[in-house]
Every structure is written in structure tokens, then in C-alpha cells.
N, C-alpha and C. Protein backbone atom coordinates (compact mmCIF):
# COMPACT_ATOMS: atom_id res chain seq x y z
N UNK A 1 -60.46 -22.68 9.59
CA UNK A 1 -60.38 -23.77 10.53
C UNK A 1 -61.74 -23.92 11.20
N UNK A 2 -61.98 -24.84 10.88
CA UNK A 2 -63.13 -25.47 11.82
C UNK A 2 -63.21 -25.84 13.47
N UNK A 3 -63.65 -25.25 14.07
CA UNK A 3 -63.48 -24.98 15.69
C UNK A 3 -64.66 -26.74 15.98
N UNK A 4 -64.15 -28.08 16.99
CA UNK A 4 -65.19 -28.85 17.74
C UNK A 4 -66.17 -27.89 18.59
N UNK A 5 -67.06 -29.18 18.55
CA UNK A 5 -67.70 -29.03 19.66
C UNK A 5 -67.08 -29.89 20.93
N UNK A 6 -68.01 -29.21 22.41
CA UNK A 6 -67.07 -30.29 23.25
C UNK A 6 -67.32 -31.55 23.03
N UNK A 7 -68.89 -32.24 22.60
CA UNK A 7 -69.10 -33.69 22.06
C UNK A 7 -68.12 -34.70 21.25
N UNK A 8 -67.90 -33.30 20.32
CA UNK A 8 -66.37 -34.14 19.29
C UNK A 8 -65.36 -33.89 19.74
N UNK A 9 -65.09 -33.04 20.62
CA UNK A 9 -63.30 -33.02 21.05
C UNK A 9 -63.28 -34.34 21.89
N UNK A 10 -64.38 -34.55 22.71
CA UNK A 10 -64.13 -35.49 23.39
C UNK A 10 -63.49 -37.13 22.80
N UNK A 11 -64.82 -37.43 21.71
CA UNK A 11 -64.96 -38.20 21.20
C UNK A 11 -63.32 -38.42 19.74
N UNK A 12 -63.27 -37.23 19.69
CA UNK A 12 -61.48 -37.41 18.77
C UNK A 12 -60.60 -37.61 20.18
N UNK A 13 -60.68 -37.01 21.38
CA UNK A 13 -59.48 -37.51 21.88
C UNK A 13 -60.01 -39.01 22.68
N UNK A 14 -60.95 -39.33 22.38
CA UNK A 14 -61.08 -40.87 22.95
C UNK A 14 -60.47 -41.85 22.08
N UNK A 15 -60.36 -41.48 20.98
CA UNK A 15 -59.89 -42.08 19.97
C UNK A 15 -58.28 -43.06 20.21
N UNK A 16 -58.32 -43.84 19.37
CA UNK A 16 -56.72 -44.54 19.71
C UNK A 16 -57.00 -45.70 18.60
N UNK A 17 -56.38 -45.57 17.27
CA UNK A 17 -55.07 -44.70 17.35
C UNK A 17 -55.77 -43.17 17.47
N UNK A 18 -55.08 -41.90 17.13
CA UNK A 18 -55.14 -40.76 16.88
C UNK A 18 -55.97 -40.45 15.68
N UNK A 19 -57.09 -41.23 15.13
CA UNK A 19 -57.61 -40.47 14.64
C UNK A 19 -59.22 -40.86 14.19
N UNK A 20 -59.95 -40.45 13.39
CA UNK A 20 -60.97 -40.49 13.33
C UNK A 20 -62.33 -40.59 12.32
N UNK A 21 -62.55 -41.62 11.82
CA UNK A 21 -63.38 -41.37 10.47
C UNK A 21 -64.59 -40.63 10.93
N UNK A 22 -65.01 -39.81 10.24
CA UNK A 22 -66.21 -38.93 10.28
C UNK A 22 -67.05 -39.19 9.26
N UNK A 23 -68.16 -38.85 9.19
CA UNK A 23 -69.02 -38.67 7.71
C UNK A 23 -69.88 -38.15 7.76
N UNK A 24 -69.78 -37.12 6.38
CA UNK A 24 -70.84 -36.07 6.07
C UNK A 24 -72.16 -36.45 5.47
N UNK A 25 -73.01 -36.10 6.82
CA UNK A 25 -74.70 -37.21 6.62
C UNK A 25 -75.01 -36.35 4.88
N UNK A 26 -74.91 -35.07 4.75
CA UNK A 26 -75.45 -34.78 3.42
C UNK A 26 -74.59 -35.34 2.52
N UNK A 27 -73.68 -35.56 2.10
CA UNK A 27 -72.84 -35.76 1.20
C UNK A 27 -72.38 -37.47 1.40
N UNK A 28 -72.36 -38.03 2.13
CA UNK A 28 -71.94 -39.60 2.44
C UNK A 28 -70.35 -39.34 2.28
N UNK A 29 -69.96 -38.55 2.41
CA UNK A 29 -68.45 -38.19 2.18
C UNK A 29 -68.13 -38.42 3.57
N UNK A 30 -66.99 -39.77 2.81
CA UNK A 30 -65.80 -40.32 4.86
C UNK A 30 -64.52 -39.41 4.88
N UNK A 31 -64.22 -38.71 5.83
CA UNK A 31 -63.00 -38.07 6.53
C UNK A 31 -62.41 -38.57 7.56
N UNK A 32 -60.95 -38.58 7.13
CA UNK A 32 -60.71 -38.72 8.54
C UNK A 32 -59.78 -37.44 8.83
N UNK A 33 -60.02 -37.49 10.23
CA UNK A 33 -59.44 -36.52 10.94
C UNK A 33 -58.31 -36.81 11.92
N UNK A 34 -56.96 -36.21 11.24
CA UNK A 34 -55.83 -36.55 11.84
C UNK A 34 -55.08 -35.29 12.92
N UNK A 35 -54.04 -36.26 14.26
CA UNK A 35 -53.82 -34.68 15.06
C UNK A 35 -52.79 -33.97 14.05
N UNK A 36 -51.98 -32.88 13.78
CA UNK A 36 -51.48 -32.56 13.57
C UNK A 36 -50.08 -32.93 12.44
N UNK A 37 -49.62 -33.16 14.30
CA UNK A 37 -48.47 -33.82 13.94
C UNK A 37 -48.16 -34.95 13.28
N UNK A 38 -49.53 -35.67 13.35
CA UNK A 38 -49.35 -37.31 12.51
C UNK A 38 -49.68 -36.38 11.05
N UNK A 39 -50.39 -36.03 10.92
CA UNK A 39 -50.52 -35.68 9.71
C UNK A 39 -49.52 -34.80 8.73
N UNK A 40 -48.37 -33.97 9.35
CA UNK A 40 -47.33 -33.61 9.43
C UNK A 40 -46.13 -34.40 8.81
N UNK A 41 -46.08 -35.53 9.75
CA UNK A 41 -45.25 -37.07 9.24
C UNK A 41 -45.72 -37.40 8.40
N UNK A 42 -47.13 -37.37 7.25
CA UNK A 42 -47.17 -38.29 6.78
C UNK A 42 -47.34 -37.38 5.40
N UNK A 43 -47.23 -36.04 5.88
CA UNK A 43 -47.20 -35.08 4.29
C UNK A 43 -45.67 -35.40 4.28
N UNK A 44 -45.16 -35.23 5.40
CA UNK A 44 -43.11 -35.04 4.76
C UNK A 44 -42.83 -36.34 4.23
N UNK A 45 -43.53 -37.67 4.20
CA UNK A 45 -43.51 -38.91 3.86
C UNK A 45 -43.37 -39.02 2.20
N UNK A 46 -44.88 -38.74 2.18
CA UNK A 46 -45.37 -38.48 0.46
C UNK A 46 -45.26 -37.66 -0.45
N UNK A 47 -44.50 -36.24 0.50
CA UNK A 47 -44.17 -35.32 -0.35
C UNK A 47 -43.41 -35.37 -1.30
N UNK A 48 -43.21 -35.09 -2.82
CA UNK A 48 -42.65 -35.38 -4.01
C UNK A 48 -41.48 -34.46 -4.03
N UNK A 49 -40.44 -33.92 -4.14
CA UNK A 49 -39.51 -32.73 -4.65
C UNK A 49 -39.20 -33.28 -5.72
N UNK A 50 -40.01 -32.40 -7.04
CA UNK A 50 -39.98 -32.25 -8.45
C UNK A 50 -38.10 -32.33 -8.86
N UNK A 51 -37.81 -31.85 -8.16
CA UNK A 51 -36.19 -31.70 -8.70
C UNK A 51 -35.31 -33.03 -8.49
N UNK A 52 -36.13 -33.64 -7.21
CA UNK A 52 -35.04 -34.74 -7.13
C UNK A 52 -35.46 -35.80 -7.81
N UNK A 53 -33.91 -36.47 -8.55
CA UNK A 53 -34.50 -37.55 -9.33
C UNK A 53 -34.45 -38.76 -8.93
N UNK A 54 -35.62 -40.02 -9.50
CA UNK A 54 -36.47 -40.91 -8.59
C UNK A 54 -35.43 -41.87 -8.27
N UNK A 55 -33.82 -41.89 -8.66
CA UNK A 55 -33.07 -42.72 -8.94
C UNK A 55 -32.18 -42.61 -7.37
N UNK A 56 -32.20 -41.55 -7.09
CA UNK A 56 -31.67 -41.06 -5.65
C UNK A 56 -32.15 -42.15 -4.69
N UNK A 57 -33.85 -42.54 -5.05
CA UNK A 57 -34.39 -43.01 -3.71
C UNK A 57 -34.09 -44.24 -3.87
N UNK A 58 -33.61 -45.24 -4.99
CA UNK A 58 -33.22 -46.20 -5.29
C UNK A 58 -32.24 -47.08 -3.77
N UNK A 59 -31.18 -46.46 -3.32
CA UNK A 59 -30.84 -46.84 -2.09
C UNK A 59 -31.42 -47.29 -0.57
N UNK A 60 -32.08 -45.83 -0.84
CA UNK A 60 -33.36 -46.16 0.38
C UNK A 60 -34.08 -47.26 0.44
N UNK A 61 -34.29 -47.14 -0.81
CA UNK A 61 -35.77 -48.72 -1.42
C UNK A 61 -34.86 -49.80 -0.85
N UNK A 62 -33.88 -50.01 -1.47
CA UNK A 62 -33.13 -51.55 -0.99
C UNK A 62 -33.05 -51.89 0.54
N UNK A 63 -32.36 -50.90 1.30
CA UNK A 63 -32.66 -50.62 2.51
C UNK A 63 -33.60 -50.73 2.89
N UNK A 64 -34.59 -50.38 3.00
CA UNK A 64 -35.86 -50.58 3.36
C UNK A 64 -35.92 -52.31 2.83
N UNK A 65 -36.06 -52.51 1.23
CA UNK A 65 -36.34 -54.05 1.31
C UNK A 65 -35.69 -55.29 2.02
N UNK A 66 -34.68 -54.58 2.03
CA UNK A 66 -33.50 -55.91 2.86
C UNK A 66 -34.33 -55.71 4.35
N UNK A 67 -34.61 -54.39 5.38
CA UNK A 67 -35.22 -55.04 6.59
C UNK A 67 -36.48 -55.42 6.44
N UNK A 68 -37.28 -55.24 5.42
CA UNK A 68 -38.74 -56.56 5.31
C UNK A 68 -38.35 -57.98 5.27
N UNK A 69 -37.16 -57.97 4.84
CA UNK A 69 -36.70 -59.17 4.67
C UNK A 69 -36.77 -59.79 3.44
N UNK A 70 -36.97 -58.92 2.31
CA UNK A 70 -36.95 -59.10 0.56
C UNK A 70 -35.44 -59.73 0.43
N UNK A 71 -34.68 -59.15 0.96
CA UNK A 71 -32.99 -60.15 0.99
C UNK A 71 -32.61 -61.70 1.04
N UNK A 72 -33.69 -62.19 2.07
CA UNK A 72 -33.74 -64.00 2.58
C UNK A 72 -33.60 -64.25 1.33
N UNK A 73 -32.33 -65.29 1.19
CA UNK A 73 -31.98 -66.02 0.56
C UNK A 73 -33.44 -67.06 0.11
N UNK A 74 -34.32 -67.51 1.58
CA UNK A 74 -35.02 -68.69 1.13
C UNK A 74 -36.16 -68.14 -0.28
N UNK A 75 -36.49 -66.53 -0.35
CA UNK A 75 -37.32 -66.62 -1.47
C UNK A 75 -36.74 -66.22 -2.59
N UNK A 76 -35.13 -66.49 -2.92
CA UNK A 76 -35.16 -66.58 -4.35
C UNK A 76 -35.69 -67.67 -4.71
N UNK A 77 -36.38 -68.71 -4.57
CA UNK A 77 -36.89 -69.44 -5.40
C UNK A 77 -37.87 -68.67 -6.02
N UNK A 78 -38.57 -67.47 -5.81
CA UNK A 78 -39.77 -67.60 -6.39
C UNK A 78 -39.14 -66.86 -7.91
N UNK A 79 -37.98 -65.94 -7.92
CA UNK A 79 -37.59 -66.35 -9.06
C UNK A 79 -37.05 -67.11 -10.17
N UNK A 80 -37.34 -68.49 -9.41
CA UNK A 80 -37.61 -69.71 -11.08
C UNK A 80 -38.86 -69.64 -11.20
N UNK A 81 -40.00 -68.87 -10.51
CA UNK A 81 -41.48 -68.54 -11.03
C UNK A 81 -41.39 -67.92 -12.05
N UNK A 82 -40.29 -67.22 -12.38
CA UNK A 82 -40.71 -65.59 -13.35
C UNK A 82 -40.54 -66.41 -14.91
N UNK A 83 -41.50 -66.27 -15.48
CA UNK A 83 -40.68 -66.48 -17.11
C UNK A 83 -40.12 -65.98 -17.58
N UNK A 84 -38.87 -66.07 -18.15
CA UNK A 84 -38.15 -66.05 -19.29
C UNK A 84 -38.36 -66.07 -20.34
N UNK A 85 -37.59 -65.14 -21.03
CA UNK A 85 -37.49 -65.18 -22.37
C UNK A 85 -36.36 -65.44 -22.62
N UNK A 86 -36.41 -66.94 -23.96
CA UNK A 86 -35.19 -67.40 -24.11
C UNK A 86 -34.22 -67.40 -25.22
């Protein structure tokens, strides 16, 4: 673990949102630097479990699309965009 200085603790907790692009002057390499806990939320987010299969999350997905609002009736039109095969 890499310990701040007080210059950068300051400057990460001035921050808003919570976090912080950095860059390494030798390398031109951008980081960002997240607190914890956001970063926490966003491993249990993307995390994969090899065992479960992708068909499970199938429910969720719909759920999720119906409150974007993928459900509104008004854009089935855009499927008379799609071609067919006839």
C-alpha cells in the first residue's frame, strides 16, 4: 500500500465525485484512484461467478430494461427498422 502525502490526501478528499485521475509523469500512465468502498461496489458489480450460468441474469436484464424504459410501447417502431429475412 502506498501511504499520501498530506498535498494528495488533501487534494483526493477535495475531490467530488470520490475520485481521482492521476498520472504517472514517467510512464504517461492515467489512474484513477477510487475510496474504497466505491471501488468495493463496483468489483461486486463486475464480478463474474464462473459457475453461474449467463441465463440466470436474463431476468435481471429485462428488469433493468423495462425501468430504462426499453418496454415503451412508442419504440417498437424501430422494429420495422430491423430487416428481415423473408
Amino acid at each position: 500500500m502506498i501511504e499520501l502525502t498530506e498535498t494528495q490526501s488533501r487534494e483526493l478528499n477535495a475531490t467530488i465525485p470520490p475520485e481521482l485521475r492521476v498520472l504517472d509523469p514517467e510512464t504517461k500512465q492515467e489512474y484513477v484512484l477510487l475510496r474504497a468502498e466505491v471501488y468495493d461496489r463496483i468489483k461486486a458489480l463486475v464480478q463474474v461467478d464462473e459457475e453461474l450460468p449467463i441465463s440466470t441474469m436474463y431476468p435481471l436484464l429485462d428488469e433493468m430494461a423495462a425501468k430504462a424504459g426499453w418496454d415503451d410501447p412508442a419504440l417498437d417502431i424501430y422494429n420495422d427498422l430491423i430487416p428481415r429475412d423473408k
